[in-house]
Protein backbone atom coordinates (compact mmCIF):
# COMPACT_ATOMS: atom_id res chain seq x y z
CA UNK A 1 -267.68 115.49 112.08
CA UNK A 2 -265.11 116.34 109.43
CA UNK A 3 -262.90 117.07 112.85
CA UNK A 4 -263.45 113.77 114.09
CA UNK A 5 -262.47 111.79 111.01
CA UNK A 6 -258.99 113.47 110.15
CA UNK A 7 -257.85 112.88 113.85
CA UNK A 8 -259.33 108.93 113.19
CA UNK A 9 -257.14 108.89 110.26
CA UNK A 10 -254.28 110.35 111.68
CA UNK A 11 -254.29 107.86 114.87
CA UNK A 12 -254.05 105.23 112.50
CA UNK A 13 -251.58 106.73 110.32
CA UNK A 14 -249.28 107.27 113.45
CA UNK A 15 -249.88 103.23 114.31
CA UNK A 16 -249.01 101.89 110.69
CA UNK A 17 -245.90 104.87 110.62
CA UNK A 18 -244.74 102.93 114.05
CA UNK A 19 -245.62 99.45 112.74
CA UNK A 20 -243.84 100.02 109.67
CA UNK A 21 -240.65 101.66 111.57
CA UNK A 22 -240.58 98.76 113.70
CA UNK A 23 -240.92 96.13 111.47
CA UNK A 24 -238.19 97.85 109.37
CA UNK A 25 -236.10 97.71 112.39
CA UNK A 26 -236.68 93.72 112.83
CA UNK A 27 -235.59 93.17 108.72
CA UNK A 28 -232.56 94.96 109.48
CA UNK A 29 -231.64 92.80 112.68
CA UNK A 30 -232.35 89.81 110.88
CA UNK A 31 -230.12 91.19 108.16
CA UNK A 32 -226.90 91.94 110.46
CA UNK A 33 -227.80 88.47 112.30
CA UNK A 34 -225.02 86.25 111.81
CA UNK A 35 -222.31 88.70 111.29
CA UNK A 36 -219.99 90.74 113.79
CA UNK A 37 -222.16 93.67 113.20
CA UNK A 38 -224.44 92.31 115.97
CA UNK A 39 -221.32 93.33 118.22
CA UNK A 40 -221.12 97.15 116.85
CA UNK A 41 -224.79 97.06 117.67
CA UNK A 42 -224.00 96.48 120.95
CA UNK A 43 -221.41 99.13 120.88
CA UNK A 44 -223.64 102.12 119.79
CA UNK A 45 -226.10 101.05 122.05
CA UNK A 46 -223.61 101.44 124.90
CA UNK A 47 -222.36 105.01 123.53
CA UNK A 48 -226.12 106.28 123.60
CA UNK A 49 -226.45 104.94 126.90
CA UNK A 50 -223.18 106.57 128.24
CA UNK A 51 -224.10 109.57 126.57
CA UNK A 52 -227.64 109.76 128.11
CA UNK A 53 -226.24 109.25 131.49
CA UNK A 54 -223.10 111.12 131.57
CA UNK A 55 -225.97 114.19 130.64
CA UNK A 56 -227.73 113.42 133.54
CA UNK A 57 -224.52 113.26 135.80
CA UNK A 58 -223.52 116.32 134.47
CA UNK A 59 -220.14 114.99 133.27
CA UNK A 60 -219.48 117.53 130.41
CA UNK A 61 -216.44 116.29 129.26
CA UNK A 62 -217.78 112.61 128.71
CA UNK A 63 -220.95 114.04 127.29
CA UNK A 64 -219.35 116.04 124.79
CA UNK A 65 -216.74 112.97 123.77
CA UNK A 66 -220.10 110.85 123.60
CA UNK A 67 -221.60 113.55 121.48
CA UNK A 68 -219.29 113.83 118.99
CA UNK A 69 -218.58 109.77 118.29
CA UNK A 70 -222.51 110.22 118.01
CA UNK A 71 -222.19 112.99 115.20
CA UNK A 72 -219.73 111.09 113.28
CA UNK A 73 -221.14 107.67 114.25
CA UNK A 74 -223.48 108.07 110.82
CA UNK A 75 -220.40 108.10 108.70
CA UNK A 76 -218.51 105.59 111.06
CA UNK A 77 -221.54 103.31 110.87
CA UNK A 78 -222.25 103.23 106.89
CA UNK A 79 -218.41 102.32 106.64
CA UNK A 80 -218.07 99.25 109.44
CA UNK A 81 -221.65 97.99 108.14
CA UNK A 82 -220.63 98.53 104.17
CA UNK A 83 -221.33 94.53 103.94
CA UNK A 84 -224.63 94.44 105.51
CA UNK A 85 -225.90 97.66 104.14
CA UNK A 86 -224.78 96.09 100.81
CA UNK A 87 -226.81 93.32 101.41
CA UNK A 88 -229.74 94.77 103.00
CA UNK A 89 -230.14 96.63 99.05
CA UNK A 90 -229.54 93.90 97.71
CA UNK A 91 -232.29 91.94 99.17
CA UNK A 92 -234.72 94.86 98.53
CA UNK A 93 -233.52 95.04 94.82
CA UNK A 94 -234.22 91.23 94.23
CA UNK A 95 -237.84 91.88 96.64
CA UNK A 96 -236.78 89.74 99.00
CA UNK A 97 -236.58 92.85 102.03
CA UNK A 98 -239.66 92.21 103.28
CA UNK A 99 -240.64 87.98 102.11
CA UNK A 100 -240.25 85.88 104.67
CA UNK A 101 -237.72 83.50 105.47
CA UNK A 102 -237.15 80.00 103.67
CA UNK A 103 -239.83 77.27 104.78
CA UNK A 104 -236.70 75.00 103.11
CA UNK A 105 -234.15 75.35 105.49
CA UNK A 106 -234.31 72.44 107.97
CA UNK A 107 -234.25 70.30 104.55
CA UNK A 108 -231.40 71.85 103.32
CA UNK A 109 -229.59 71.75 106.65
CA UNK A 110 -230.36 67.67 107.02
CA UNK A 111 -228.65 67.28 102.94
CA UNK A 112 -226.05 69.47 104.55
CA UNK A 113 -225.18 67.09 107.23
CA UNK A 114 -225.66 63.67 105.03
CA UNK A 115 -222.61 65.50 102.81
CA UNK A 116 -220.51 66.48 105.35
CA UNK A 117 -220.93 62.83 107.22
CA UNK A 118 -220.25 60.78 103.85
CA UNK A 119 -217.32 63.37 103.34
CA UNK A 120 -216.06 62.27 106.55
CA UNK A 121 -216.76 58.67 106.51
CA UNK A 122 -214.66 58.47 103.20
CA UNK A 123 -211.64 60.80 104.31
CA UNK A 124 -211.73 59.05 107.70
CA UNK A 125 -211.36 56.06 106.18
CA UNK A 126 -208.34 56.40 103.90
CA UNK A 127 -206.51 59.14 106.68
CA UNK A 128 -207.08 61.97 104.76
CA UNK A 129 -207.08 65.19 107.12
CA UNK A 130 -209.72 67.44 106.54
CA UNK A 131 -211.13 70.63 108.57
CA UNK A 132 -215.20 71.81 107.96
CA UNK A 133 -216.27 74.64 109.71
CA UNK A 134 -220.01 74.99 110.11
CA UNK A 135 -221.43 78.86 110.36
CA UNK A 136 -223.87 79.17 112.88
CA UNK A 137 -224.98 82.52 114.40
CA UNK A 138 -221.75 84.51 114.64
CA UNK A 139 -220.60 85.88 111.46
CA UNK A 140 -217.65 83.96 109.97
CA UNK A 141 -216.92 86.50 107.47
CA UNK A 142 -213.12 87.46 108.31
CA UNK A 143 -212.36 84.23 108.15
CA UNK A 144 -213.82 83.30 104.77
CA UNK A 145 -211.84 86.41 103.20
CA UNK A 146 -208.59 84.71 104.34
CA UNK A 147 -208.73 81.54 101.75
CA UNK A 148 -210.57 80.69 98.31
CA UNK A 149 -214.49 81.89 97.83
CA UNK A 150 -216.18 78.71 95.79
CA UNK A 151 -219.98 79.72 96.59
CA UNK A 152 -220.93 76.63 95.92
CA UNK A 153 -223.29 74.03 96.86
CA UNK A 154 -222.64 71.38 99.39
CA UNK A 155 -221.79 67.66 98.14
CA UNK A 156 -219.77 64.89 99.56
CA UNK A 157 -218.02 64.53 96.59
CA UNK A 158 -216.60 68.24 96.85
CA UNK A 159 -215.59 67.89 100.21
CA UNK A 160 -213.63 64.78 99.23
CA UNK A 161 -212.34 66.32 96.42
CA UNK A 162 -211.10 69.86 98.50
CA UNK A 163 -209.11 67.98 100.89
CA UNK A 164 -207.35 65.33 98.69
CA UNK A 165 -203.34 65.62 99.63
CA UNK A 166 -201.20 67.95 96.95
CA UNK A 167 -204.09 69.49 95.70
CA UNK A 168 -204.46 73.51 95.76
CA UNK A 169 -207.25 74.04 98.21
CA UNK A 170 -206.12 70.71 100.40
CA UNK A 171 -203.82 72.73 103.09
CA UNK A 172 -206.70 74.84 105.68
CA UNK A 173 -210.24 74.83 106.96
CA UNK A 174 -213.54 74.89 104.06
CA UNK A 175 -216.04 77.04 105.93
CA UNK A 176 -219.65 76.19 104.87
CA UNK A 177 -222.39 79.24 105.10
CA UNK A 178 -226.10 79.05 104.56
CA UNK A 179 -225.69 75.97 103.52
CA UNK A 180 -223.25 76.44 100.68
CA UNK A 181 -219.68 76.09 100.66
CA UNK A 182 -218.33 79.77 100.97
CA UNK A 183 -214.86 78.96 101.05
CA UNK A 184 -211.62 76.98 101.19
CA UNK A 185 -208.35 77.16 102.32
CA UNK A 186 -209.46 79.16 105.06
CA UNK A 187 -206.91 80.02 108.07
CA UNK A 188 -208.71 79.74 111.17
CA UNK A 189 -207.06 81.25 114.86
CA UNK A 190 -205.11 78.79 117.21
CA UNK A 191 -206.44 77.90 120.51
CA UNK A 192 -203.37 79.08 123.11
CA UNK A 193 -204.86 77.03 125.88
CA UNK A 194 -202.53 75.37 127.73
CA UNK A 195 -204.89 72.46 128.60
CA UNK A 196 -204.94 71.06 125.12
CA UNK A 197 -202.90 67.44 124.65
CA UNK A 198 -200.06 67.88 123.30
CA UNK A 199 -200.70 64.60 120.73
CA UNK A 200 -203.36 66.87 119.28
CA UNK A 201 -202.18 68.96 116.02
CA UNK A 202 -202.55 72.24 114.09
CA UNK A 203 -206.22 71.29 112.58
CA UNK A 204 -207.30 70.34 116.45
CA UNK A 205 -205.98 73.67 117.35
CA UNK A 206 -207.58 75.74 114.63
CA UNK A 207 -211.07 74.31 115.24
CA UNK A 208 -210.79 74.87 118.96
CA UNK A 209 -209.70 78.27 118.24
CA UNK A 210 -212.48 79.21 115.91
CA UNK A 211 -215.08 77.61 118.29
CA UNK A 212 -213.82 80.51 121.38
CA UNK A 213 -214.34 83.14 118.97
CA UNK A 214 -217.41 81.72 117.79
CA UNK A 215 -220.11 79.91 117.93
CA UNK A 216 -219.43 77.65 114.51
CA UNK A 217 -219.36 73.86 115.09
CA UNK A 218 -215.85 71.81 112.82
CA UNK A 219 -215.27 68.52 112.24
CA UNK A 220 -211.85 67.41 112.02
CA UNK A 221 -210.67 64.19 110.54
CA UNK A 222 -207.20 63.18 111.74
CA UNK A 223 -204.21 62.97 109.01
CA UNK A 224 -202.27 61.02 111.47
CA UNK A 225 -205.11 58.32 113.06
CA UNK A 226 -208.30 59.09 111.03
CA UNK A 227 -210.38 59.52 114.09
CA UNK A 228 -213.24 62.36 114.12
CA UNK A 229 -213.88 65.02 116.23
CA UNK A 230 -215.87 67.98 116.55
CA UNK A 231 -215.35 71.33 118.49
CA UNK A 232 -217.51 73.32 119.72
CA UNK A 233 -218.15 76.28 122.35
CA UNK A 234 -214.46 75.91 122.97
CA UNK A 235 -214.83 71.88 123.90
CA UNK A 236 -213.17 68.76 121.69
CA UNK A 237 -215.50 65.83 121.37
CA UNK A 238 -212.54 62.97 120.12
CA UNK A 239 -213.12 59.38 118.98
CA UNK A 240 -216.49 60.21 117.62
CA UNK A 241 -218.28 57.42 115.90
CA UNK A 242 -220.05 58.31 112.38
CA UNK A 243 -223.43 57.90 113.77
CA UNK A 244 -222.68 59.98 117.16
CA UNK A 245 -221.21 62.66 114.71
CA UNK A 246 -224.43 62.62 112.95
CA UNK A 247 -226.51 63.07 115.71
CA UNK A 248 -224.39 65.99 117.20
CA UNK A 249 -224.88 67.91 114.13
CA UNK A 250 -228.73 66.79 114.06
CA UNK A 251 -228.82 68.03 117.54
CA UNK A 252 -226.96 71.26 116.51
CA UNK A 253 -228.15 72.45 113.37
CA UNK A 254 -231.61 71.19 113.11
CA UNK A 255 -233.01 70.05 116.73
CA UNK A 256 -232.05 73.75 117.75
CA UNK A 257 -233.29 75.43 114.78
CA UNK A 258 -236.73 73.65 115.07
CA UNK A 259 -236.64 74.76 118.90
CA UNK A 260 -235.90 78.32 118.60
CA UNK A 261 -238.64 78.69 115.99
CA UNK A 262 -241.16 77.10 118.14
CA UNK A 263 -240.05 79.19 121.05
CA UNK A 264 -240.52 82.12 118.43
CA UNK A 265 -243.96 81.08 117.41
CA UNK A 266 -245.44 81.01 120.80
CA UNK A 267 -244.22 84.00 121.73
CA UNK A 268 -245.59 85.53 118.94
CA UNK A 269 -249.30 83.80 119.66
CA UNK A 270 -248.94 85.41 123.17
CA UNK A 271 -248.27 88.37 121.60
CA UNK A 272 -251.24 88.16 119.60
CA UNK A 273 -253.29 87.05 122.53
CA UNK A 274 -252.13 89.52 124.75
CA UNK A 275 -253.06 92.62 122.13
C-alpha cells in the first residue's frame, strides 16, 4: 500500500514539475513579446533544428559547428537577452512574474488615442509637423535609445508641447510604449522605395520606414500642408480626417486587442473542454 501511494505522489509531482516548467516557459514568452528577442527565438530554434538534423544526415562537420554555437549559445544568449532577462527579475522582484496581466489596458489604450487625436487636431491646425510612433508587437527598443527617454505619461498637452518649432525635443519622431511616452527625438529609418511621391518629405519617409521594419502604427502631421496621415504595414493613409484617424487607431489598438483576447479565451475553454 505504502508502494502504491509514493508512485501516486510521484505521478503528480511529475504533472505539477511539467505544469510549472511550462507555465514558466509561457511568462517568459510573454516577457520577450514585443521586443526583437522574439526573432533570436526564432534563431535558436532553427540552430537546434539544424543541429538535430544534420545528426541524423550524418553531416559531421555541420553537426559539430551546430554543437558548438549550442555550447556557447548559454553565454551568447544571457548577453543578446541582457534587457529581457533584466526585466524578467525585475518583474519577479516587484511579484509581478507570475500576476496576471492588466484588466486596464483597453482603457488606457482609448485615453491613449483621445491624446494623441487632440495632439493632432491642435498641431494640424496651426501646421506644426509632428511624428508619433505607436509600439505595437515588435519591439521598438533600438529606436527609443536613439533620442530622449521621458517615461512619461501620455497627454495632449505634452505632445503639443514636444513638437512646438525651436524647441529641444521638436526635430524627430516621440515613440509611445505601453502606453507611456518612452521617448523623443527619436530617429526612425527611411523608406528607400522608389514608389513614394516625391511631394512627400523626411517625416513621411521615416514613418514608412519604421512601419517595414515593424509593425508600429505613426501619425504624421504635415509642416508644409497640415494634413494627417498614418503609416502602417509599409502603406500611407494621406488626407485623413480627425474622425477617420480616430477610428483607424480604434480599429488598431483596441478592436484588435479585444479580438485577439477573445480568440485567446476560447481557445483556452476548448482547452479546458478538451482535457
Amino acid at each position: 500500500m505504502q508502494f502504491a501511494d509514493l508512485s501516486i505522489w510521484k505521478y503528480l509531482a511529475s504533472i505539477v514539475d511539467i505544469a510549472l516548467v511550462w507555465y514558466v516557459i509561457y511568462k517568459l514568452l510573454n516577457v520577450i513579446r514585443g521586443t526583437k528577442a522574439v526573432q533570436l527565438l526564432k534563431g535558436i530554434i532553427v540552430i537546434l533544428l539544424v543541429r538535430v538534423v544534420s545528426e541524423w544526415l550524418g553531416l559531421i562537420t555541420l553537426s559539430w559547428m551546430m554543437q558548438q554555437a549550442i555550447n556557447w549559445g548559454f553565454l551568447a544568449v544571457i548577453i543578446i537577452f541582457q534587457p529581457e532577462v533584466r526585466r524578467a527579475l525585475e518583474q519577479l522582484g516587484r511579484g509581478r512574474f507570475f500576476s496576471r496581466s492588466s484588466t486596464q489596458d483597453d482603457d488606457n489604450q482609448e485615453k491613449a488615442i483621445e491624446a494623441i487625436v487632440k495632439a493632432t487636431d491642435y498641431m494640424a491646425k496651426r501646421r506644426i509637423g509632428a511624428l508619433i510612433s505607436i509600439e505595437r508587437e515588435t519591439g521598438m527598443s533600438d529606436y527609443i535609445e536613439t533620442g530622449i527617454q521621458l517615461n512619461s505619461n501620455i497627454s495632449s498637452e505634452l505632445l503639443i508641447n514636444i513638437f512646438i518649432p525651436n524647441t529641444p525635443l521638436h526635430d524627430g519622431a516621440v515613440i509611445l510604449q505601453k502606453n507611456t511616452v518612452a521617448a523623443a527625438a527619436c530617429y526612425l529609418p527611411l523608406s528607400e522605395s522608389p514608389f513614394i511621391s516625391k511631394e512627400l518629405g523626411t517625416r513621411h519617409r521615416a514613418a514608412l520606414g519604421i512601419s517595414e521594419v515593424t509593425d508600429s502604427l505613426t501619425v504624421i502631421v504635415s509642416e508644409e500642408t497640415g494634413s494627417i496621415s498614418l503609416t502602417k504595414n509599409g502603406e500611407l493613409h494621406r488626407e485623413l480626417k480627425l474622425e477617420e484617424l480616430k477610428d483607424l487607431l480604434t480599429r488598431e489598438m483596441v478592436i484588435q486587442n479585444k479580438l485577439k483576447q477573445a480568440s485567446s479565451a476560447r481557445w483556452n475553454w476548448r482547452g479546458k473542454q478538451n482535457g
